[in-house]
PDB file of N, CA and C in Angstrom:
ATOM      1  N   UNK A   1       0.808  -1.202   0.000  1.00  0.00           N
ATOM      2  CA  UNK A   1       0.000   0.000   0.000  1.00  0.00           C
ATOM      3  C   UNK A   1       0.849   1.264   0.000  1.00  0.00           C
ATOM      4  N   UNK A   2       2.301   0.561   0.244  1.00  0.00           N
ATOM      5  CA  UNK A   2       3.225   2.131   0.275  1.00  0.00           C
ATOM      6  C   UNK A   2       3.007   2.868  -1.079  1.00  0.00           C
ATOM      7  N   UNK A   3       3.055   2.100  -2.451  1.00  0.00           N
ATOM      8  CA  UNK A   3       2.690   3.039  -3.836  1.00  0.00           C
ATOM      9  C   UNK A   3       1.463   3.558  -3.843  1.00  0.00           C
ATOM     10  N   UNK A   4       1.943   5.147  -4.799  1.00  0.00           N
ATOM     11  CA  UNK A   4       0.913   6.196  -4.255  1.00  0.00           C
ATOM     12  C   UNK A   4      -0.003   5.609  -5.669  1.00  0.00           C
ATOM     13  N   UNK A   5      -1.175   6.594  -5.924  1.00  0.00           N
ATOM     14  CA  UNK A   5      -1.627   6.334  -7.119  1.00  0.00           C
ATOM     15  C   UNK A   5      -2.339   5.164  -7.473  1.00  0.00           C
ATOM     16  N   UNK A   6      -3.520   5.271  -8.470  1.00  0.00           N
ATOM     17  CA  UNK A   6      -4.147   4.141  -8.800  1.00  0.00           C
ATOM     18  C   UNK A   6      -3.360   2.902  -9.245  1.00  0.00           C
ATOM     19  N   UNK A   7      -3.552   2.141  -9.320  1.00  0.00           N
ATOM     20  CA  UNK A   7      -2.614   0.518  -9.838  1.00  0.00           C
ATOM     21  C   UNK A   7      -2.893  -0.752  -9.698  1.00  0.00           C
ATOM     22  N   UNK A   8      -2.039  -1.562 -10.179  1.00  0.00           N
ATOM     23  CA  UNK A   8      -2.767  -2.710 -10.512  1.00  0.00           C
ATOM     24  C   UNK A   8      -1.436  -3.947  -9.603  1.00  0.00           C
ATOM     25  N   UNK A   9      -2.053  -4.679  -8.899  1.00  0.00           N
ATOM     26  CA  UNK A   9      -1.055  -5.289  -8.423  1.00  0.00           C
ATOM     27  C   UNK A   9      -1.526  -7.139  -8.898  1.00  0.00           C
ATOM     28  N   UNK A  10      -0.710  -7.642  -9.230  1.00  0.00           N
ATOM     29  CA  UNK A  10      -0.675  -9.471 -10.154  1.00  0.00           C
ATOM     30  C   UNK A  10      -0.123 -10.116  -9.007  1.00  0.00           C
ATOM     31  N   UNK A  11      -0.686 -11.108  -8.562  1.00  0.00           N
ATOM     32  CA  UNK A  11       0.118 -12.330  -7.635  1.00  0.00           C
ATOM     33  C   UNK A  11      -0.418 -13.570  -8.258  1.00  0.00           C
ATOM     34  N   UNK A  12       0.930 -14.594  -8.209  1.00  0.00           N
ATOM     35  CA  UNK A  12       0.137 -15.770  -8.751  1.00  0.00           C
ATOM     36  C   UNK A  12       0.987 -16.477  -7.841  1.00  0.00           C
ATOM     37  N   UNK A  13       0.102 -17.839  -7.154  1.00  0.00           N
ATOM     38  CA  UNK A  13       1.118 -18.960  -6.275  1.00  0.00           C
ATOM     39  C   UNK A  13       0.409 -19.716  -6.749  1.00  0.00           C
ATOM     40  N   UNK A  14       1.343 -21.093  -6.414  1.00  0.00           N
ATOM     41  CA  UNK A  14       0.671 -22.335  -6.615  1.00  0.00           C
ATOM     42  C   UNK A  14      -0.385 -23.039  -6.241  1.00  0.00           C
ATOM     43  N   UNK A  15      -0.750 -22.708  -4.922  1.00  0.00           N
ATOM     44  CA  UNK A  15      -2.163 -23.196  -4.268  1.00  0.00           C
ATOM     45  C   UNK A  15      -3.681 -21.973  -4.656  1.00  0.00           C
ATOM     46  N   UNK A  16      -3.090 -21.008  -5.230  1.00  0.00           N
ATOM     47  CA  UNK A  16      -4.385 -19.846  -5.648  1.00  0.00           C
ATOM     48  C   UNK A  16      -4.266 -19.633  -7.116  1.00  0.00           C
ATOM     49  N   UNK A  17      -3.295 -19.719  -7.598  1.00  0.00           N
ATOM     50  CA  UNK A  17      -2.952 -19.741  -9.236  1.00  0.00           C
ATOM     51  C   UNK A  17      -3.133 -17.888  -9.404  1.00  0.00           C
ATOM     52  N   UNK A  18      -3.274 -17.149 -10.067  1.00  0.00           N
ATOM     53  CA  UNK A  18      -2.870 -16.040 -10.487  1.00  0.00           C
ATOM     54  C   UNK A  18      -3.768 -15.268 -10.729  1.00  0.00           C
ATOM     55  N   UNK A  19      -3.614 -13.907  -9.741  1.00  0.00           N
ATOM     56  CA  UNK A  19      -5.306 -12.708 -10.090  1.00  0.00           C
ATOM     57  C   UNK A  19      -4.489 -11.278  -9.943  1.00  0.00           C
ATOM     58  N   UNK A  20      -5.325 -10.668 -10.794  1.00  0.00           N
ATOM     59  CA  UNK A  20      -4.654  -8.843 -10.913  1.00  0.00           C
ATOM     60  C   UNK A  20      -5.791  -8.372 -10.182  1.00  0.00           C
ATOM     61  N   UNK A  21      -5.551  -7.054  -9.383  1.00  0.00           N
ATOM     62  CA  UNK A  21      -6.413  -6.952  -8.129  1.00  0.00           C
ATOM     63  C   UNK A  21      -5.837  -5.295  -9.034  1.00  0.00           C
ATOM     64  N   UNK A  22      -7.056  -3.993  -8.970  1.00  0.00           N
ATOM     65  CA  UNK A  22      -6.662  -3.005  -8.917  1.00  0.00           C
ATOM     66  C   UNK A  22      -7.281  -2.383  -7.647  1.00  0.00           C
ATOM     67  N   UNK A  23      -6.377  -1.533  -7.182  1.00  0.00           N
ATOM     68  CA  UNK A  23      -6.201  -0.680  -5.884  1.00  0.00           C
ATOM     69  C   UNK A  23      -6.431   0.870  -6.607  1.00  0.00           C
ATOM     70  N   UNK A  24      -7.177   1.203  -5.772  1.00  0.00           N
ATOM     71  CA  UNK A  24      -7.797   3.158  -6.350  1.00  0.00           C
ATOM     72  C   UNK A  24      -6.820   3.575  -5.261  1.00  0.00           C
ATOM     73  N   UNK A  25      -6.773   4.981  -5.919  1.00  0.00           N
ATOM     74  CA  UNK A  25      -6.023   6.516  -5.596  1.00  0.00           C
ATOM     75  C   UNK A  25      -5.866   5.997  -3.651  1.00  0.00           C
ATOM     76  N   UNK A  26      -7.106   5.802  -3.494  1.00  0.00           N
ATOM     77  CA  UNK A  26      -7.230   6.141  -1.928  1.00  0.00           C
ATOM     78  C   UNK A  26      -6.950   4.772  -1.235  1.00  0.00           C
ATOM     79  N   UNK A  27      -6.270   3.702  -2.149  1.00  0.00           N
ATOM     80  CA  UNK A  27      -6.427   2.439  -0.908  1.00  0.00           C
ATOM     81  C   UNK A  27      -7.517   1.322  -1.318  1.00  0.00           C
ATOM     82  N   UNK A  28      -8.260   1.672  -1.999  1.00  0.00           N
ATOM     83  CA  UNK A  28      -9.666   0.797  -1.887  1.00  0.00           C
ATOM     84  C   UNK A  28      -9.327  -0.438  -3.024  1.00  0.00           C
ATOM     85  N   UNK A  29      -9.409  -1.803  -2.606  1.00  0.00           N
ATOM     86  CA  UNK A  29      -8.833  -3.014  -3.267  1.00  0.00           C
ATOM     87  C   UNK A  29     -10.368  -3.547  -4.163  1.00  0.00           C
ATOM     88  N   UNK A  30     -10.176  -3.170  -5.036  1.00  0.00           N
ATOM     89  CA  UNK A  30     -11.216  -3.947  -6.227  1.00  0.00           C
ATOM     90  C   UNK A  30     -12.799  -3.447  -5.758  1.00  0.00           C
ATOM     91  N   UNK A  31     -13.569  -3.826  -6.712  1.00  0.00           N
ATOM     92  CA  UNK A  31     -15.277  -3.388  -6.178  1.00  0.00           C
ATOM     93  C   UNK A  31     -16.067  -4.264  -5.216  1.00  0.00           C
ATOM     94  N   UNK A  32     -15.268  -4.745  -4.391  1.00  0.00           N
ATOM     95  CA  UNK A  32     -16.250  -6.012  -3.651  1.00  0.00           C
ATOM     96  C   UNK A  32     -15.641  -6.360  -2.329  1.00  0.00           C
ATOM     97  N   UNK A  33     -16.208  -6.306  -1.279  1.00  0.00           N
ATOM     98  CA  UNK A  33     -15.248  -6.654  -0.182  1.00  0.00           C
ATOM     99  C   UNK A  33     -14.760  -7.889  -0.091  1.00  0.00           C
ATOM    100  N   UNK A  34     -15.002  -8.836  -0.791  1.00  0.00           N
ATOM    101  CA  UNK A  34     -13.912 -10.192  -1.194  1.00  0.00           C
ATOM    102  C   UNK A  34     -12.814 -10.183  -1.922  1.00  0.00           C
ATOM    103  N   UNK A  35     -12.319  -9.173  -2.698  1.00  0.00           N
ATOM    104  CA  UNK A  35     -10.918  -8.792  -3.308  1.00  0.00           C
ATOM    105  C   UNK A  35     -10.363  -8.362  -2.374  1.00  0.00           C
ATOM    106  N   UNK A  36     -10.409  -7.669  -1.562  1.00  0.00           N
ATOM    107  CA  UNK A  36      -9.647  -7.552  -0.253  1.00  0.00           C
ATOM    108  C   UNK A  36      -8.981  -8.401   0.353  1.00  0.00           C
ATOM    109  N   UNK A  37      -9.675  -9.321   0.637  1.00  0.00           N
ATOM    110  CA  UNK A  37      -9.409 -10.630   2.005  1.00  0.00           C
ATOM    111  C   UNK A  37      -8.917 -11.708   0.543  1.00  0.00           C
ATOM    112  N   UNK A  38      -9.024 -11.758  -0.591  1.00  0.00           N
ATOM    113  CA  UNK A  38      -8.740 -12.572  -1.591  1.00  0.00           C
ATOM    114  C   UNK A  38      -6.811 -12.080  -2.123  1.00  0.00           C
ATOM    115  N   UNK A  39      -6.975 -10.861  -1.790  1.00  0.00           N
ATOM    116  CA  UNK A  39      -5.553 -10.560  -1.687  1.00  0.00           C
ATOM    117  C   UNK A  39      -4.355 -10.586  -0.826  1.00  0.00           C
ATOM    118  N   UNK A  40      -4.919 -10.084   0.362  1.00  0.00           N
ATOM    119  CA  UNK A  40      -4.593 -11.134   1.793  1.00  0.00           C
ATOM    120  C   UNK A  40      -4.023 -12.020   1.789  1.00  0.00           C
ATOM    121  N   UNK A  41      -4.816 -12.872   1.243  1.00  0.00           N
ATOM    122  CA  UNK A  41      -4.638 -13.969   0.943  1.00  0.00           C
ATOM    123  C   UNK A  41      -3.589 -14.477   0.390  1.00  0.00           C
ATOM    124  N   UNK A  42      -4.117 -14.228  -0.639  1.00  0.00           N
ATOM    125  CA  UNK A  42      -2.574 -14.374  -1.791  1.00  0.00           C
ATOM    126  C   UNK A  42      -1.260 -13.995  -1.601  1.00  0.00           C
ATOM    127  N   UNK A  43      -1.085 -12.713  -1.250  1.00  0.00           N
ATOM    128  CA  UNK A  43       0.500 -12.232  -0.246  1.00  0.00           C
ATOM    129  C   UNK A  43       0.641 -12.862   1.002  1.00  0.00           C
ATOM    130  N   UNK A  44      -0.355 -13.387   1.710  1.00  0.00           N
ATOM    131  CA  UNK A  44      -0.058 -14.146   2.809  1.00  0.00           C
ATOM    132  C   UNK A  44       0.688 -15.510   2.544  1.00  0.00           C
ATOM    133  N   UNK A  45       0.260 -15.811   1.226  1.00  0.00           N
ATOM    134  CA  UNK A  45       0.266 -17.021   1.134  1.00  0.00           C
ATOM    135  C   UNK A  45       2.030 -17.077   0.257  1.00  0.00           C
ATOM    136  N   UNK A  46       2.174 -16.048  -0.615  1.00  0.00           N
ATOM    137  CA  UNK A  46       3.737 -15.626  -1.174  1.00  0.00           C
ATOM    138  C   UNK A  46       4.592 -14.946  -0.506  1.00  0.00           C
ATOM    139  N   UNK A  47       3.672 -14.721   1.528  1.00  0.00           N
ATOM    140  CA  UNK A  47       5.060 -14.173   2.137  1.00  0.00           C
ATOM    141  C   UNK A  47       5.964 -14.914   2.844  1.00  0.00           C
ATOM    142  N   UNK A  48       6.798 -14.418   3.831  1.00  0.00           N
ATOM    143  CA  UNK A  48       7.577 -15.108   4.720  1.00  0.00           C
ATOM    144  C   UNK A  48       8.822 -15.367   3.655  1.00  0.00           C
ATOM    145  N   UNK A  49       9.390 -15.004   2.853  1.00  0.00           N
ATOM    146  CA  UNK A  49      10.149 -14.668   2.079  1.00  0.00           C
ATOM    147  C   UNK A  49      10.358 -15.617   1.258  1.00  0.00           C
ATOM    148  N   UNK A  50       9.301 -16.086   0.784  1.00  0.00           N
ATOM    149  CA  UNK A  50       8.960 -17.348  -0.299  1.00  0.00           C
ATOM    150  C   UNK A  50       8.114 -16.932  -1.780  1.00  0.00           C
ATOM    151  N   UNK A  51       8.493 -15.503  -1.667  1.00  0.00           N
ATOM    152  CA  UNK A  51       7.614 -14.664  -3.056  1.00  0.00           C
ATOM    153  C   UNK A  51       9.320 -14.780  -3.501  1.00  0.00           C
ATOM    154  N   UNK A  52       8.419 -14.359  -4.952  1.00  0.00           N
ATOM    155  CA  UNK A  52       9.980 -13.822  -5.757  1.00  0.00           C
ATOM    156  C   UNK A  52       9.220 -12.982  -6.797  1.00  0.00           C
ATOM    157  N   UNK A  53       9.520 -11.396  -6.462  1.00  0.00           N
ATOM    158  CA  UNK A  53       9.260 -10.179  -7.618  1.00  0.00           C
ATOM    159  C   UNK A  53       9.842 -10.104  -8.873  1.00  0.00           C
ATOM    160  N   UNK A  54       8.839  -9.778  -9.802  1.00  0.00           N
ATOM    161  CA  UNK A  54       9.477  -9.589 -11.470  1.00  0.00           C
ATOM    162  C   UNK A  54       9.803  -8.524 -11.020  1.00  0.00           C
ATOM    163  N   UNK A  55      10.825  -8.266 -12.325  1.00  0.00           N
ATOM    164  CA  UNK A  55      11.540  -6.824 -12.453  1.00  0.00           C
ATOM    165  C   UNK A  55      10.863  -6.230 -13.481  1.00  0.00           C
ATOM    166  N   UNK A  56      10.813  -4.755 -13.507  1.00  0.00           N
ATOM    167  CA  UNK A  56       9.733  -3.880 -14.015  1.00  0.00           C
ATOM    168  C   UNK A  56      10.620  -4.064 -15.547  1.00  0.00           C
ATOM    169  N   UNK A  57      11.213  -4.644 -15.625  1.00  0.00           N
ATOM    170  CA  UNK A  57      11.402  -5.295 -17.268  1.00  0.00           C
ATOM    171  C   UNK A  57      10.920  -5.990 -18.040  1.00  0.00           C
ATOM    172  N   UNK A  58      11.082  -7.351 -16.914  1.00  0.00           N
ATOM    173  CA  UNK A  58       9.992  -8.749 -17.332  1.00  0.00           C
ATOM    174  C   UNK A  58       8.405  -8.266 -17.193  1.00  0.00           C
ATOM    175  N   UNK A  59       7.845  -7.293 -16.450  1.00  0.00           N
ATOM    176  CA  UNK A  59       6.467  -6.777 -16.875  1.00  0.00           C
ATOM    177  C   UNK A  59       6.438  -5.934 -18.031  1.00  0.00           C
ATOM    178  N   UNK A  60       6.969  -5.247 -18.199  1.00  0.00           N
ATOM    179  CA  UNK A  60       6.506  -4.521 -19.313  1.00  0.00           C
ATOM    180  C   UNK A  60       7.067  -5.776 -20.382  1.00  0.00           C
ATOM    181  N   UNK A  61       8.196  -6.102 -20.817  1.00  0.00           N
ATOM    182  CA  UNK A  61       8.044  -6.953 -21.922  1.00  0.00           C
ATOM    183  C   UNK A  61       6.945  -7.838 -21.896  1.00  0.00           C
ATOM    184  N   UNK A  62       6.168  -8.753 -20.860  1.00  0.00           N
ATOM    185  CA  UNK A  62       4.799  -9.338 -20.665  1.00  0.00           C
ATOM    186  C   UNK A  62       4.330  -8.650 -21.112  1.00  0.00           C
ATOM    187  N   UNK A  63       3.409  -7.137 -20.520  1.00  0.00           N
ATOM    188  CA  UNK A  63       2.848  -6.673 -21.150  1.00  0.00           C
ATOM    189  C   UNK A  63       2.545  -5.996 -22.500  1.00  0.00           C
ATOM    190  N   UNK A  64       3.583  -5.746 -23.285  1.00  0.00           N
ATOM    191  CA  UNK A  64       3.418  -5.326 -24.540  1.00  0.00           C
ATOM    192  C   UNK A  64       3.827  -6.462 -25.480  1.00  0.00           C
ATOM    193  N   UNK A  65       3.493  -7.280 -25.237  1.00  0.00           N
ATOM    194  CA  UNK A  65       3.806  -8.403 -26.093  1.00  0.00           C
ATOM    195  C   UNK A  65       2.060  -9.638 -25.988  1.00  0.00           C
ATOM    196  N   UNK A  66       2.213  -9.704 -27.195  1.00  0.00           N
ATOM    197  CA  UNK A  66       0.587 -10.040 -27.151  1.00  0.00           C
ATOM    198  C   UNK A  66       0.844 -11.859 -27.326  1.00  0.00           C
ATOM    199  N   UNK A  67       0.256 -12.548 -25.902  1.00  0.00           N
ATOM    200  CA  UNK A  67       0.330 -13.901 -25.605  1.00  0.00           C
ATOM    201  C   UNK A  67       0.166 -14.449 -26.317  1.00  0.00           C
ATOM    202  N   UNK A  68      -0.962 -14.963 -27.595  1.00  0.00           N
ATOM    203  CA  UNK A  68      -1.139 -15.720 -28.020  1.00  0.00           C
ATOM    204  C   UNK A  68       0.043 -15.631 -29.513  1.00  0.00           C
ATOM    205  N   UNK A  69      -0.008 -14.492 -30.188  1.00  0.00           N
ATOM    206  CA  UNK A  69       1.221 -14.673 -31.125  1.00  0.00           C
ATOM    207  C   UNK A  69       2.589 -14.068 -31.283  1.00  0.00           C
ATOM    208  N   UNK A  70       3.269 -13.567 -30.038  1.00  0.00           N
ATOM    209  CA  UNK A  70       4.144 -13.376 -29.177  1.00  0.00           C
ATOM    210  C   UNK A  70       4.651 -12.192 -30.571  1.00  0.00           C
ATOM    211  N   UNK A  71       3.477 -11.194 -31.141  1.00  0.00           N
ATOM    212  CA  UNK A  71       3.907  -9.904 -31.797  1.00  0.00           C
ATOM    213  C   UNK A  71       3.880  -8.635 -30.797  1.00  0.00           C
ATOM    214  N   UNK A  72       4.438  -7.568 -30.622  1.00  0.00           N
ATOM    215  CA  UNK A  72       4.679  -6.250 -29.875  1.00  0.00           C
ATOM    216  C   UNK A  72       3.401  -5.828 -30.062  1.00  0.00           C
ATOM    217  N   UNK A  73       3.476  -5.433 -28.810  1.00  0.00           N
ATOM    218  CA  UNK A  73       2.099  -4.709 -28.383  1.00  0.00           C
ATOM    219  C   UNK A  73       2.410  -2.912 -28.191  1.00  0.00           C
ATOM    220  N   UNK A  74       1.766  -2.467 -28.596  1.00  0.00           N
ATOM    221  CA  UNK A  74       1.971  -0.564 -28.261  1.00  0.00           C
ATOM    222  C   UNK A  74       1.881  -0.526 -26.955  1.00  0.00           C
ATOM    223  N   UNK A  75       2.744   0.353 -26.237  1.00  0.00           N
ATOM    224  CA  UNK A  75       2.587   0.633 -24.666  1.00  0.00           C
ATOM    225  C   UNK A  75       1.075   1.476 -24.788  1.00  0.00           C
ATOM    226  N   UNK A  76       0.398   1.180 -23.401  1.00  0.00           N
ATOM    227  CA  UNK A  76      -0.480   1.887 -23.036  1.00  0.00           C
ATOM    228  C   UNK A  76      -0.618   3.450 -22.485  1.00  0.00           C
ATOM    229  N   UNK A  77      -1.114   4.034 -22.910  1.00  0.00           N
ATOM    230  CA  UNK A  77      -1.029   5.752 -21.981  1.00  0.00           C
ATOM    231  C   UNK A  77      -0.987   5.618 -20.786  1.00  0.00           C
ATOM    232  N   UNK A  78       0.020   6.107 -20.396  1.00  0.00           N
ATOM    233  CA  UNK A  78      -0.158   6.567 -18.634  1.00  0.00           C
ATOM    234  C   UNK A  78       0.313   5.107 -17.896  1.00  0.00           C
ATOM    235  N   UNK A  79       0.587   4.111 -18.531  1.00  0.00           N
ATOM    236  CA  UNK A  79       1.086   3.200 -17.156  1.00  0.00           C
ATOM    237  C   UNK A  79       2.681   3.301 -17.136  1.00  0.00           C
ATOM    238  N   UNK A  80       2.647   2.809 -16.198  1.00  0.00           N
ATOM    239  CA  UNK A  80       4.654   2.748 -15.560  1.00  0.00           C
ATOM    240  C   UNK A  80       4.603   1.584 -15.055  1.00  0.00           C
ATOM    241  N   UNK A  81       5.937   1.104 -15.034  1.00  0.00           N
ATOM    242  CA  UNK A  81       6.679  -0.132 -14.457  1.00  0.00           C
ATOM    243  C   UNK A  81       7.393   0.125 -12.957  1.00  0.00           C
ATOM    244  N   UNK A  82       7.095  -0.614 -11.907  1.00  0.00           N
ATOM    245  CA  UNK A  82       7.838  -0.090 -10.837  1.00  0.00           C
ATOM    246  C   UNK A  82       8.124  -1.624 -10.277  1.00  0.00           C
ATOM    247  N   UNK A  83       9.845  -1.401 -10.075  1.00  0.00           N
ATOM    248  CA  UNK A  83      10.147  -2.747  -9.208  1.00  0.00           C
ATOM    249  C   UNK A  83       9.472  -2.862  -7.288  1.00  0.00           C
ATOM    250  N   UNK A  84       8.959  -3.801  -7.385  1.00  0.00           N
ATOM    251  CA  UNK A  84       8.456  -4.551  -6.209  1.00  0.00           C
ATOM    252  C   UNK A  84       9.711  -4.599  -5.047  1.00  0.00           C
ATOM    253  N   UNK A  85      10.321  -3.353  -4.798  1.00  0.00           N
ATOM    254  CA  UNK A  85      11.220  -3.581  -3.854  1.00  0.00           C
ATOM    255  C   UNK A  85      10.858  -3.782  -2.424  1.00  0.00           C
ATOM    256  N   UNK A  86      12.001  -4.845  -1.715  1.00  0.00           N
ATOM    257  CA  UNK A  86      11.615  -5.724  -0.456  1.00  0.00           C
ATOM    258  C   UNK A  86      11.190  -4.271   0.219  1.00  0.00           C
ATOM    259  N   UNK A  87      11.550  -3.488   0.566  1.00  0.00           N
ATOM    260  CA  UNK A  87      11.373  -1.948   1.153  1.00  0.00           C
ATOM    261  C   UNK A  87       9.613  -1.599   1.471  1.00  0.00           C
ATOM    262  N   UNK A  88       9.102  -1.797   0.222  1.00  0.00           N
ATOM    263  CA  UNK A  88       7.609  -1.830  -0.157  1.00  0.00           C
ATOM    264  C   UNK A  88       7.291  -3.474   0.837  1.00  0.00           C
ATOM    265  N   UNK A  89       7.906  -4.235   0.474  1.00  0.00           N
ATOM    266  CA  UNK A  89       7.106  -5.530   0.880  1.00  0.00           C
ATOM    267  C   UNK A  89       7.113  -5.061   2.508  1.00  0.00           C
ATOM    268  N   UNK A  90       7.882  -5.080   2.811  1.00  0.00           N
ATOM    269  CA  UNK A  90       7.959  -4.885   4.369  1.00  0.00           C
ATOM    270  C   UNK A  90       7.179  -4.011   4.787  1.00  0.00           C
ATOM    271  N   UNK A  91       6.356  -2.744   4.287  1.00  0.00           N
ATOM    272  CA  UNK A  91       6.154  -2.240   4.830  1.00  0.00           C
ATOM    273  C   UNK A  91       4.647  -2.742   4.514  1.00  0.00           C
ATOM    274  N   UNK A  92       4.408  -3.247   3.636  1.00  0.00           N
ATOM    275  CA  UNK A  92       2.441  -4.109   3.692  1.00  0.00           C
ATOM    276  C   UNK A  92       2.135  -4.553   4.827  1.00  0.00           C
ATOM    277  N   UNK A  93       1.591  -4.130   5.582  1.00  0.00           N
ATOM    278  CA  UNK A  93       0.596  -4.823   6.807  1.00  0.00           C
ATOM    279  C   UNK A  93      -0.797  -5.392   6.314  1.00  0.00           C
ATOM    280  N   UNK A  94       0.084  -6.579   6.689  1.00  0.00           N
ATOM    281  CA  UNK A  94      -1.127  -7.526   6.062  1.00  0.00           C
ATOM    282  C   UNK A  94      -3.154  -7.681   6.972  1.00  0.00           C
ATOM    283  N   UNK A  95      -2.074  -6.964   8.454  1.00  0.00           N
ATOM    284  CA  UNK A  95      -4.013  -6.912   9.158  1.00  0.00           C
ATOM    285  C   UNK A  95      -4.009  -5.518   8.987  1.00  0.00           C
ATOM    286  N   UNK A  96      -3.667  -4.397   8.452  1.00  0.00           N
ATOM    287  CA  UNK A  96      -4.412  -3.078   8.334  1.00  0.00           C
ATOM    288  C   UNK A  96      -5.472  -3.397   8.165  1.00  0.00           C
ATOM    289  N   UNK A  97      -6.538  -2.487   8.210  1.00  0.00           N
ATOM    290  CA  UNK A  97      -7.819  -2.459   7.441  1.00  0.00           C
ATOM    291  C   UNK A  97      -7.982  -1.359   6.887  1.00  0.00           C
ATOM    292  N   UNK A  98      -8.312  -1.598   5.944  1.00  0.00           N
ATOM    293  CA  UNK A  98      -8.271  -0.315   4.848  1.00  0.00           C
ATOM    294  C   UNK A  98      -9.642  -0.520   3.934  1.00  0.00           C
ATOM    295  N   UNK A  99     -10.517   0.624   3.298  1.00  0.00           N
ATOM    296  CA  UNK A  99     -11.851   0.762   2.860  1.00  0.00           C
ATOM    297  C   UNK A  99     -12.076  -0.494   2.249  1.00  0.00           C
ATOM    298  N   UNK A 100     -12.809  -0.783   2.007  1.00  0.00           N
ATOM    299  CA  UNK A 100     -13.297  -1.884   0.615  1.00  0.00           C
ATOM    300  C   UNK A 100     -14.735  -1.306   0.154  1.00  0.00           C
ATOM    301  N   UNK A 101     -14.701  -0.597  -1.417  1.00  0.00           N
ATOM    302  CA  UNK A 101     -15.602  -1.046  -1.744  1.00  0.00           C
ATOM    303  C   UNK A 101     -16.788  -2.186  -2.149  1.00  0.00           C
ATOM    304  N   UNK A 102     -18.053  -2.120  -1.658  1.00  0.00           N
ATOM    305  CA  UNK A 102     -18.737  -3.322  -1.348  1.00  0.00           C
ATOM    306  C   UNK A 102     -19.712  -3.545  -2.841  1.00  0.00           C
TER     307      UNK A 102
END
């Protein structure tokens, strides 16, 4: 929650398999108060220092590269790449409570 600004955060583990969760301006995790506790989740489940962060390289090449016939994709307006530094991880409190839209 330390990054400011609207965004989109991706976790995928092996026992939940892989979901993009977007977080608004103010904190608020997806439109439903089950993306919340579903994200929780998921970093709970990739913490204790058993995650391993892409580098804001390997995302953007993911992202502008189109999956099914691995041709370049145009960057999108307005997004940025930011590395997932441990700095940020540490500072997620995983029992805050913070809004959820319902």
């Amino acid at each position: 929650m330390a990054l400011k600004g609207a965004r989109q955060v991706s976790v995928a583990t092996s026992y939940l398999g892989g979901r993009t969760y977007d977080i608004s301006e103010d904190g608020v995790i997806g439109y439903a108060a089950a993306h919340r506790e579903s994200l929780l989740e998921h970093l709970d489940r990739a913490g204790q220092g058993r995650w391993t962060g892409l580098s804001s390289e390997n995302v953007r090449a993911a992202h502008m590269t189109d999956s099914e016939t691995g041709n370049a994709l145009e960057l999108e307006k307005g997004v940025r790449f930011f590395e997932w530094s441990a700095g940020v991880a540490a500072s997620l409190s995983l029992t805050s409570k913070r809004p959820t839209k319902d």
